[in-house]
C-alpha atoms as a PDB file:
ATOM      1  CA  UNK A   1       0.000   0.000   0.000  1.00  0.00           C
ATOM      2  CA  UNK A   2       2.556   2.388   0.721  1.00  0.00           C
ATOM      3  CA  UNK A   3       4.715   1.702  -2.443  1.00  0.00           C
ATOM      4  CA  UNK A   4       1.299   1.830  -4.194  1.00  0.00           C
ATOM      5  CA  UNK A   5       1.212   5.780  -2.547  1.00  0.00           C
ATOM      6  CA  UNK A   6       5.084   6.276  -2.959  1.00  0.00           C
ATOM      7  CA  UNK A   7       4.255   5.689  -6.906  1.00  0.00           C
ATOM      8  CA  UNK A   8       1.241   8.260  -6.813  1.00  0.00           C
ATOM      9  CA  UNK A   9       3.196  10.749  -5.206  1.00  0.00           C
ATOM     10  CA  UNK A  10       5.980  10.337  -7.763  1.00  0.00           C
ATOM     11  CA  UNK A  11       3.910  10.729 -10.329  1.00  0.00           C
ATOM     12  CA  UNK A  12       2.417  13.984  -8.710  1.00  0.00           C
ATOM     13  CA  UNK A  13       6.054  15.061  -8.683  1.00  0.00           C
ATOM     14  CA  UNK A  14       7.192  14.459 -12.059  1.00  0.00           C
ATOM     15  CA  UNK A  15       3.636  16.524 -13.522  1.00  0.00           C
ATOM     16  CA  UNK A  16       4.491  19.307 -11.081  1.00  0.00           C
ATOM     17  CA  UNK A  17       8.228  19.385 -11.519  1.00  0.00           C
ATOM     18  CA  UNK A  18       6.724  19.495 -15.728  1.00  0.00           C
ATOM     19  CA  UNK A  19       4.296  22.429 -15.214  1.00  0.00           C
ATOM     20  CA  UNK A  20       6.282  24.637 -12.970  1.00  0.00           C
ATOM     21  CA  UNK A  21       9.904  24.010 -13.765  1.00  0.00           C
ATOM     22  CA  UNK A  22      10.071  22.569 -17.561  1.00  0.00           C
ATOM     23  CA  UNK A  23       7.952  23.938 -19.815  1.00  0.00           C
ATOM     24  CA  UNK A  24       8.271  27.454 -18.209  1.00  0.00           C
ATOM     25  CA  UNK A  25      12.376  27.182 -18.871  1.00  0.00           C
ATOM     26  CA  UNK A  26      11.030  25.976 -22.754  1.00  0.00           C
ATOM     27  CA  UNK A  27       8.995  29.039 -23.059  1.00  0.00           C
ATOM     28  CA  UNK A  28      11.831  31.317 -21.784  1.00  0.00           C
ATOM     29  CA  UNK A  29      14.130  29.713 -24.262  1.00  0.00           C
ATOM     30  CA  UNK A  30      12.121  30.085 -26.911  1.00  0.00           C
ATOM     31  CA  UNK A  31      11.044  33.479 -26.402  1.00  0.00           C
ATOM     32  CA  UNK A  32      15.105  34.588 -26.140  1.00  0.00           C
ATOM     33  CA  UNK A  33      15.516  33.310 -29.750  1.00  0.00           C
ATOM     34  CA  UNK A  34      15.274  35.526 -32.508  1.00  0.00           C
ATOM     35  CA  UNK A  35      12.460  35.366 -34.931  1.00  0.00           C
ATOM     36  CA  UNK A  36      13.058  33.155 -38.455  1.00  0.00           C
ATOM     37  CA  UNK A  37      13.786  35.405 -41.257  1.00  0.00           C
ATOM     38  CA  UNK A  38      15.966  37.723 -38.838  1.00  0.00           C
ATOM     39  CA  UNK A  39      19.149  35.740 -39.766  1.00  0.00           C
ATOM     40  CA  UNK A  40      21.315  36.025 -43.190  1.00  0.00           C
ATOM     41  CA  UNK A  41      21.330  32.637 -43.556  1.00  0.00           C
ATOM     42  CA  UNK A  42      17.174  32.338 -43.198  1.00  0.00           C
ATOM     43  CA  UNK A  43      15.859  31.615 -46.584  1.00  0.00           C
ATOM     44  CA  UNK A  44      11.792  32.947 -46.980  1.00  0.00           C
ATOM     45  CA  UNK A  45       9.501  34.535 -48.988  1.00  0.00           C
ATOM     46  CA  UNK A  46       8.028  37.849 -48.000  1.00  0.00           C
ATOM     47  CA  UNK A  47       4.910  39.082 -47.678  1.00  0.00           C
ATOM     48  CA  UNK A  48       4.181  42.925 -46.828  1.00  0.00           C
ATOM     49  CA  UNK A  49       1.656  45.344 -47.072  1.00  0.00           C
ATOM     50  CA  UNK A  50      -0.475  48.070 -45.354  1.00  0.00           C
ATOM     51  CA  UNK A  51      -2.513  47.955 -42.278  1.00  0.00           C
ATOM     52  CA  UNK A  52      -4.819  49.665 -39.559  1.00  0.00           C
ATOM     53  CA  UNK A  53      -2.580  51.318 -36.942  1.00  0.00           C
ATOM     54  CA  UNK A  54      -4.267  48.891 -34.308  1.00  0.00           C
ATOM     55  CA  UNK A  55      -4.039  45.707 -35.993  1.00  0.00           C
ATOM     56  CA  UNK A  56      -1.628  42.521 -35.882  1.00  0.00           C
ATOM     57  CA  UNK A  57      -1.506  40.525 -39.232  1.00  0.00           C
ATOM     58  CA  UNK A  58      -0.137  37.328 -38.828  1.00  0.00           C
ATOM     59  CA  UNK A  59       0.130  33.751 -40.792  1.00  0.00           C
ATOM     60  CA  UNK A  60       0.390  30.329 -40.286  1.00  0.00           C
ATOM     61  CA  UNK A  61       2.202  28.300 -42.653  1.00  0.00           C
ATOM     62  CA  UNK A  62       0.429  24.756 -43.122  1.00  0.00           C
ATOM     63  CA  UNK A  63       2.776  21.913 -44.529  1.00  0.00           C
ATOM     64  CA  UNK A  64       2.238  17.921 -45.211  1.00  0.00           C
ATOM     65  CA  UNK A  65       4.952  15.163 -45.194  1.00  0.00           C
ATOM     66  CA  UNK A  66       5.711  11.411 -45.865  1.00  0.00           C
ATOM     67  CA  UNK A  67       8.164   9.466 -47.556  1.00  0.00           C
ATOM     68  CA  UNK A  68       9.407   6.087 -46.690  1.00  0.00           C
ATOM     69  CA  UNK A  69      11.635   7.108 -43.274  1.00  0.00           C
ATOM     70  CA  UNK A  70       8.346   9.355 -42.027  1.00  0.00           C
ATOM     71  CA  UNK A  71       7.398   8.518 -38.800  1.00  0.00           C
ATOM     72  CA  UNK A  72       4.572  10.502 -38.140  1.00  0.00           C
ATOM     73  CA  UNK A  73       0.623   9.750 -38.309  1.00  0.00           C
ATOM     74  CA  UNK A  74      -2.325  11.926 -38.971  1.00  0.00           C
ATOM     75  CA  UNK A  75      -6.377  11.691 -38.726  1.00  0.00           C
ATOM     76  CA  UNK A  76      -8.669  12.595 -41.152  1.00  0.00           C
ATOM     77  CA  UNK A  77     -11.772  15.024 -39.932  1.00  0.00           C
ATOM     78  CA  UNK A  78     -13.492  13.449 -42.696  1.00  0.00           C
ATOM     79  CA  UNK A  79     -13.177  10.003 -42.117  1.00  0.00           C
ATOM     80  CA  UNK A  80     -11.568   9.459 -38.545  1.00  0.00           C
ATOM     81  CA  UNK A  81      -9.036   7.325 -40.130  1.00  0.00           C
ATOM     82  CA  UNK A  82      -5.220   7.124 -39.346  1.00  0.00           C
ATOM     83  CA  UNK A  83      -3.213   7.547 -42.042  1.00  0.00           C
ATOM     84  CA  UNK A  84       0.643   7.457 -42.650  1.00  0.00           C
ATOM     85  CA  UNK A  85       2.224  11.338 -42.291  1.00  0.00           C
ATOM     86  CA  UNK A  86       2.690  14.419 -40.571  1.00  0.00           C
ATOM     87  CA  UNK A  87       1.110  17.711 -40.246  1.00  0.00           C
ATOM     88  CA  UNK A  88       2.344  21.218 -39.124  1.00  0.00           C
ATOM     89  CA  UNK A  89       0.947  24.435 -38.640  1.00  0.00           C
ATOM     90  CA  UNK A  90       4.022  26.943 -38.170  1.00  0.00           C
ATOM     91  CA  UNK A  91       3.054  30.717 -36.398  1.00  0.00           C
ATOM     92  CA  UNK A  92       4.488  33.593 -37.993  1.00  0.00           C
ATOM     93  CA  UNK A  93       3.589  36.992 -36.019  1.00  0.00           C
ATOM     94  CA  UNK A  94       7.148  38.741 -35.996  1.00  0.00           C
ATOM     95  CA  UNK A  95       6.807  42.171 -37.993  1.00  0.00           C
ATOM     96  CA  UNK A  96       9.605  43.339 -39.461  1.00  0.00           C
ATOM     97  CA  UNK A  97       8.003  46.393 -40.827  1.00  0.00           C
ATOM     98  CA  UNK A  98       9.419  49.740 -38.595  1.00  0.00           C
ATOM     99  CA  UNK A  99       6.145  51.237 -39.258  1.00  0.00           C
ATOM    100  CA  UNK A 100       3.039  50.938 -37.502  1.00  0.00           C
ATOM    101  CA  UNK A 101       0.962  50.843 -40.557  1.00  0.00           C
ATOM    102  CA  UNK A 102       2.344  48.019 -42.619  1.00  0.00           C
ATOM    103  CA  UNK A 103       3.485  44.982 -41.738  1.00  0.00           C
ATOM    104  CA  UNK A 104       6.051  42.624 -42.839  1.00  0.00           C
ATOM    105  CA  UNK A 105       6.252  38.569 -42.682  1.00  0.00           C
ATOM    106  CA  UNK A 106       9.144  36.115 -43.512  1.00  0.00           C
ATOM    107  CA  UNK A 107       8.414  32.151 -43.965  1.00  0.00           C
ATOM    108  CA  UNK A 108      10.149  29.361 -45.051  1.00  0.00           C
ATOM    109  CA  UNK A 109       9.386  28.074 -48.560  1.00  0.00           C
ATOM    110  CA  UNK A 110      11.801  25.072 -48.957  1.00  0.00           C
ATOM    111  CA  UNK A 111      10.856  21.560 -47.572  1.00  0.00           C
ATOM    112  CA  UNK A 112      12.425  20.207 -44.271  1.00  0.00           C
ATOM    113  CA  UNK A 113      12.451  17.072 -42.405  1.00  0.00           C
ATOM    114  CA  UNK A 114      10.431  16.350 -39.765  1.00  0.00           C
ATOM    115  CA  UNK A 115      10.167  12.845 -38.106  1.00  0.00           C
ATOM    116  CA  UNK A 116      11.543  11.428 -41.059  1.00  0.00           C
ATOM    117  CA  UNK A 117       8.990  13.193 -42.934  1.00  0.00           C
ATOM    118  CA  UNK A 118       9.750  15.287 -46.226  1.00  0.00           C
ATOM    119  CA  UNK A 119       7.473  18.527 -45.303  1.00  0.00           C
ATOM    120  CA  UNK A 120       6.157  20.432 -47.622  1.00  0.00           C
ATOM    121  CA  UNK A 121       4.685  23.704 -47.675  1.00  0.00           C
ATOM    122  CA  UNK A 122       0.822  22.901 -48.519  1.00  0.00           C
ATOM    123  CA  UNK A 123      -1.458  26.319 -47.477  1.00  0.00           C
ATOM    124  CA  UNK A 124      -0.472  29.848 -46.037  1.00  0.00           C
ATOM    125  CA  UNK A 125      -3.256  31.853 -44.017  1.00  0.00           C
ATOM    126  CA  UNK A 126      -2.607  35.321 -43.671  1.00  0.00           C
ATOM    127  CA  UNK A 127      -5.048  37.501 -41.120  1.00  0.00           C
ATOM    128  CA  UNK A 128      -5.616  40.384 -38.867  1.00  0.00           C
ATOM    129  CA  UNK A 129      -6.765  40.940 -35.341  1.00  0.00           C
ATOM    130  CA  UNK A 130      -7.706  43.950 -32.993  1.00  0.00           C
ATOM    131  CA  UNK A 131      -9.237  44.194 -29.747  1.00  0.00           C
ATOM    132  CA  UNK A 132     -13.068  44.913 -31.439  1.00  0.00           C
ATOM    133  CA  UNK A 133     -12.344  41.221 -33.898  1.00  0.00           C
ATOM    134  CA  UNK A 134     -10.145  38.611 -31.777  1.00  0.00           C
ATOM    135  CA  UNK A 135     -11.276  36.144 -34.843  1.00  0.00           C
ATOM    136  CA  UNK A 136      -9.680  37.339 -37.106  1.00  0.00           C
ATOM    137  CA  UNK A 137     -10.853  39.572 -40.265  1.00  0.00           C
ATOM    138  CA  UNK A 138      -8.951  40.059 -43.885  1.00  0.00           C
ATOM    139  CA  UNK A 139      -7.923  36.539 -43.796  1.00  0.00           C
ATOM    140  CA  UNK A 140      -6.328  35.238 -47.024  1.00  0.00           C
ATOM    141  CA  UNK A 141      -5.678  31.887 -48.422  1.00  0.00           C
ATOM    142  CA  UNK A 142      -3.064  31.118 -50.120  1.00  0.00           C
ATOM    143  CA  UNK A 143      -2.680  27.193 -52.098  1.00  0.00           C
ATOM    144  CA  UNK A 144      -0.674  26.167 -54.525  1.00  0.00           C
ATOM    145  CA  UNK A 145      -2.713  25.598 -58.119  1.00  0.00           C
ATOM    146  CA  UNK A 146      -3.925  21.592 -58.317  1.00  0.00           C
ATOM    147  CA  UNK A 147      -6.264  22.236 -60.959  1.00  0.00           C
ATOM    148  CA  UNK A 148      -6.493  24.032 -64.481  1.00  0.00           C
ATOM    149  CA  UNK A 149      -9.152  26.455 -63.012  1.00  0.00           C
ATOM    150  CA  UNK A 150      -7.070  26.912 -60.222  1.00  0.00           C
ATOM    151  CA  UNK A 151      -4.953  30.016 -62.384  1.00  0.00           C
ATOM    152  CA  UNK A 152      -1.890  30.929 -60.089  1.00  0.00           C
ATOM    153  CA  UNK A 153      -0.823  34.934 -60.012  1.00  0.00           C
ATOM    154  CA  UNK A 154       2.083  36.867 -61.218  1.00  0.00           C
ATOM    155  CA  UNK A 155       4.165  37.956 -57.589  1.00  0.00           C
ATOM    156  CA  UNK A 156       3.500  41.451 -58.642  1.00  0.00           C
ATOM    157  CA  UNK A 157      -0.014  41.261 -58.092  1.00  0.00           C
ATOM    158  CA  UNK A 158      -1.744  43.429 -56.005  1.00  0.00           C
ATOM    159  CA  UNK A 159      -4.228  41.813 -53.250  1.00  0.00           C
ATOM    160  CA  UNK A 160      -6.524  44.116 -51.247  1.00  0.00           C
ATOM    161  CA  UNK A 161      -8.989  43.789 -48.259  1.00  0.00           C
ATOM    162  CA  UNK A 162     -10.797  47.198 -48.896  1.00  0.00           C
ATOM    163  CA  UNK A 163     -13.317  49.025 -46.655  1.00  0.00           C
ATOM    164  CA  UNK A 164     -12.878  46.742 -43.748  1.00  0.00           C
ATOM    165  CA  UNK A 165     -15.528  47.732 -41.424  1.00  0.00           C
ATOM    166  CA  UNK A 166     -18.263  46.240 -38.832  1.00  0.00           C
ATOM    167  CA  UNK A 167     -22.157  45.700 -40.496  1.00  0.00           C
ATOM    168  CA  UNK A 168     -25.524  47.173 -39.521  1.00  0.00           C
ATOM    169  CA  UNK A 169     -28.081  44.399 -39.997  1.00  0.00           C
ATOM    170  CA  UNK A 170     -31.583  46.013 -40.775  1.00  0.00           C
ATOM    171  CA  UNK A 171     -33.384  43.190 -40.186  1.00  0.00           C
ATOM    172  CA  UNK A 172     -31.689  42.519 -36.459  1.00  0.00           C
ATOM    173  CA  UNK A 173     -31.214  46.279 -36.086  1.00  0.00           C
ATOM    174  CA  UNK A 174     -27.766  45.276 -34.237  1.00  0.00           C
ATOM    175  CA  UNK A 175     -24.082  45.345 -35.646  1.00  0.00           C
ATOM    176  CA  UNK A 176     -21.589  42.527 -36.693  1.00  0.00           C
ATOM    177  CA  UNK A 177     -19.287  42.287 -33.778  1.00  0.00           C
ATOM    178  CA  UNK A 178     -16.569  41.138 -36.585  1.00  0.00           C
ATOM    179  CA  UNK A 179     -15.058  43.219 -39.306  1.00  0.00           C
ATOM    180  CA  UNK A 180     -16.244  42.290 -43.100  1.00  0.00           C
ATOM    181  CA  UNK A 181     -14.084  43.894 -46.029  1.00  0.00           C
ATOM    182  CA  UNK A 182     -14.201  43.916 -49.920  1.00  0.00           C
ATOM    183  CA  UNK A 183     -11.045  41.818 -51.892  1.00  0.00           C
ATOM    184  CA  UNK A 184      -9.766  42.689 -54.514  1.00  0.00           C
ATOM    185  CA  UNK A 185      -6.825  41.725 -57.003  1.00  0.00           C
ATOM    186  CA  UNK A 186      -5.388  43.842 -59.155  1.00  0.00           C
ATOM    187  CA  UNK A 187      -7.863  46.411 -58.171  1.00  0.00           C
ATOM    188  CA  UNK A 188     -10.682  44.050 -59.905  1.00  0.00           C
ATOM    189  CA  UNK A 189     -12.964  42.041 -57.839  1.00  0.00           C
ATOM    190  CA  UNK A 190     -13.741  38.456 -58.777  1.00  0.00           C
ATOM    191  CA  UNK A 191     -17.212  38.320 -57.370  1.00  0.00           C
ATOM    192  CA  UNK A 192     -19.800  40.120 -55.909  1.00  0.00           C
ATOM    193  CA  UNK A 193     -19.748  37.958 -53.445  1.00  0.00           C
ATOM    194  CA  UNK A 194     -16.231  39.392 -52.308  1.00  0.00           C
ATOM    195  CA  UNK A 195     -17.960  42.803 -51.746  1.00  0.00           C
ATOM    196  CA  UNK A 196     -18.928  41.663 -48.220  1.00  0.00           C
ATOM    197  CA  UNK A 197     -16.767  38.955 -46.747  1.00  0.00           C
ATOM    198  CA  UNK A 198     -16.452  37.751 -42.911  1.00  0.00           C
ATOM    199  CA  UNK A 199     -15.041  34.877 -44.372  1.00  0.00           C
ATOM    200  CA  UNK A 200     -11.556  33.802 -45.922  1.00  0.00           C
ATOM    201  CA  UNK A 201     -10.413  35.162 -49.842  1.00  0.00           C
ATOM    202  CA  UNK A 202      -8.581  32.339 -51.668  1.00  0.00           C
ATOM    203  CA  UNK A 203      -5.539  32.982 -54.526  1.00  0.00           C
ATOM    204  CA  UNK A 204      -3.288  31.046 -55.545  1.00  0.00           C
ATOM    205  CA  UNK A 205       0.471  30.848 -56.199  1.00  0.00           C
ATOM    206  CA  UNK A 206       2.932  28.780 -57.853  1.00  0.00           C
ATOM    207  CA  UNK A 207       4.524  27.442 -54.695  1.00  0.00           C
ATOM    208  CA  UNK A 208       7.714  26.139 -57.175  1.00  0.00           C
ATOM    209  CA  UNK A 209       8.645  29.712 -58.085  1.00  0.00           C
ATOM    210  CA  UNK A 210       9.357  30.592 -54.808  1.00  0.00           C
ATOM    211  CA  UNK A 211      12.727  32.284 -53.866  1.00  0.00           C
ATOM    212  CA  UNK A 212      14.719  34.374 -51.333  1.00  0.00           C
ATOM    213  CA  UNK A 213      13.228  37.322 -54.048  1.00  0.00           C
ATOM    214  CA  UNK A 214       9.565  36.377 -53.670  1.00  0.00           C
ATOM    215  CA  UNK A 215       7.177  39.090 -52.219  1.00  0.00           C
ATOM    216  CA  UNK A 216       3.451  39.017 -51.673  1.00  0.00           C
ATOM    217  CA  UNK A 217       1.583  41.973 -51.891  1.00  0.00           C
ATOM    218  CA  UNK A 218      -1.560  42.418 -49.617  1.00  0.00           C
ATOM    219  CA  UNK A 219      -3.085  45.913 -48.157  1.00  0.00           C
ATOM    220  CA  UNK A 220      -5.750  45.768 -45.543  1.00  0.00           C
ATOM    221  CA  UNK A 221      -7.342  49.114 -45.296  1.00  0.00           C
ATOM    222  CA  UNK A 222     -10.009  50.334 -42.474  1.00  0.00           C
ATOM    223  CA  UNK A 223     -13.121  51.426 -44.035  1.00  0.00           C
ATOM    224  CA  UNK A 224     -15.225  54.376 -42.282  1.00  0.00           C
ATOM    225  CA  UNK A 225     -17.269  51.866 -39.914  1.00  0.00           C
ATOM    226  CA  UNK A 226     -13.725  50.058 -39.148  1.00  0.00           C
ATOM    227  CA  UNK A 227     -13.448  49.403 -35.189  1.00  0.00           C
ATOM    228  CA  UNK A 228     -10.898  49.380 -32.901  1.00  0.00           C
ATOM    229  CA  UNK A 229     -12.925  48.878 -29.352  1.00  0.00           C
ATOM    230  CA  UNK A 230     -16.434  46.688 -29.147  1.00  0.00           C
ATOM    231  CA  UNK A 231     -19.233  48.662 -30.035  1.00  0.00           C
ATOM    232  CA  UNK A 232     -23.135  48.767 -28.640  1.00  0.00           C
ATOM    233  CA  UNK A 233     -24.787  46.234 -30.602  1.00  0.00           C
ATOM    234  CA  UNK A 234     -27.426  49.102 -31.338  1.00  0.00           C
ATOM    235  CA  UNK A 235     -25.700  52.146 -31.040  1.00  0.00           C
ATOM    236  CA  UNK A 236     -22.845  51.092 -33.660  1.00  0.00           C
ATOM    237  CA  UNK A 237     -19.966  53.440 -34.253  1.00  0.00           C
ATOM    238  CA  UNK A 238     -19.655  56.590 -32.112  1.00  0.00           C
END
């Protein structure tokens, strides 16, 4: 019984010791490292633009691996099924714009090994937040073409999340409490469906083409019922 307790105890320990000693020394450690794309030996992709005073654009870079030496397994939401490969979505949030109305990101673009696993880079996700839309608003898509519809764009496009601003719904008589904007590229808009989107825009990209030279161009501009603070659901913008 009391080796039975000695056991429990340990175990108690070793999570406590894990919580309070490790992982905060890991955090510390990682937070003294500098950002990727801050070294001369970092090889990325760029991708820059304008933005409201008050907002943080970030991405997460999505890549997929196998090969013969992979080690890692995945699930399908579809399915449930295990399946052979691994899966990472990598956090980019360092700005290396000086100003605080643009923003700059750096990410990796060549493959890397992972658990045995040849990753590759499958999806980037670019979006903004502020205090008034903590889900995120302006978020763009970003694949690789798979398909002959799927037509990829020239890297000196132009990609724009216009008139970002909070909604008045008539029929509710209340206000979004996210931020909707217009997209356009190349100053055109696709649909008229991209006039008002909470959702994600999707382009695409020839992911081969990309080099140390490669820059992304994408503007998100407030519009004049773009918020900063939570508004009165009735009220709307003061």
């Amino acid at each position: 019984m009391k080796a039975g307790f000695k056991v429990i105890f340990a175990v108690i320990g070793f999570f406590i010791f894990m919580f309070y000693v490790v992982y905060p020394l890991v955090e510390w450690y990682e937070s003294r490292q500098p950002p990727f794309g801050s070294s001369s030996e970092d090889q990325y992709i760029v991708i820059r633009g304008k933005k409201p005073k008050d907002a943080e654009v970030t991405a997460y870079g999505t890549f997929f691996g196998g090969g013969e030496t992979c080690k890692s397994f995945s699930w399908s939401a579809s399915d449930g099924k295990k399946r052979k490969g691994g899966k990472a979505d990598i956090l980019f949030e360092h700005n290396f714009s000086e100003s605080n109305n643009s923003y700059e990101l750096r990410l990796p673009f060549h493959n890397f090994i992972s658990s045995g696993c040849d990753m590759k880079l499958h999806q980037i996700e670019v979006e903004a937040k502020n205090n008034f839309d903590q889900v995120g608003f302006a978020k763009l898509r970003i694949y690789n073409p798979t398909s002959t519809d799927e037509k990829a764009l020239p890297f000196n496009s132009l990609i724009e999340a216009r008139d970002c601003r909070a909604r008045y719904y008539e029929d509710l008589k209340e206000w979004s409490t996210g931020l909707a904007c217009s997209f356009y590229t190349n100053a055109k808009m696709k649909d008229k469906k991209d006039l008002v989107e909470f959702n994600a825009y999707t382009i695409y990209y020839d992911f081969s083409k990309f080099n140390n030279d490669t820059v992304i161009h994408y503007d998100i501009l407030a519009g004049e019922n773009y918020r900063s603070e939570p508004l009165d659901k009735e009220k709307g913008p003061k």
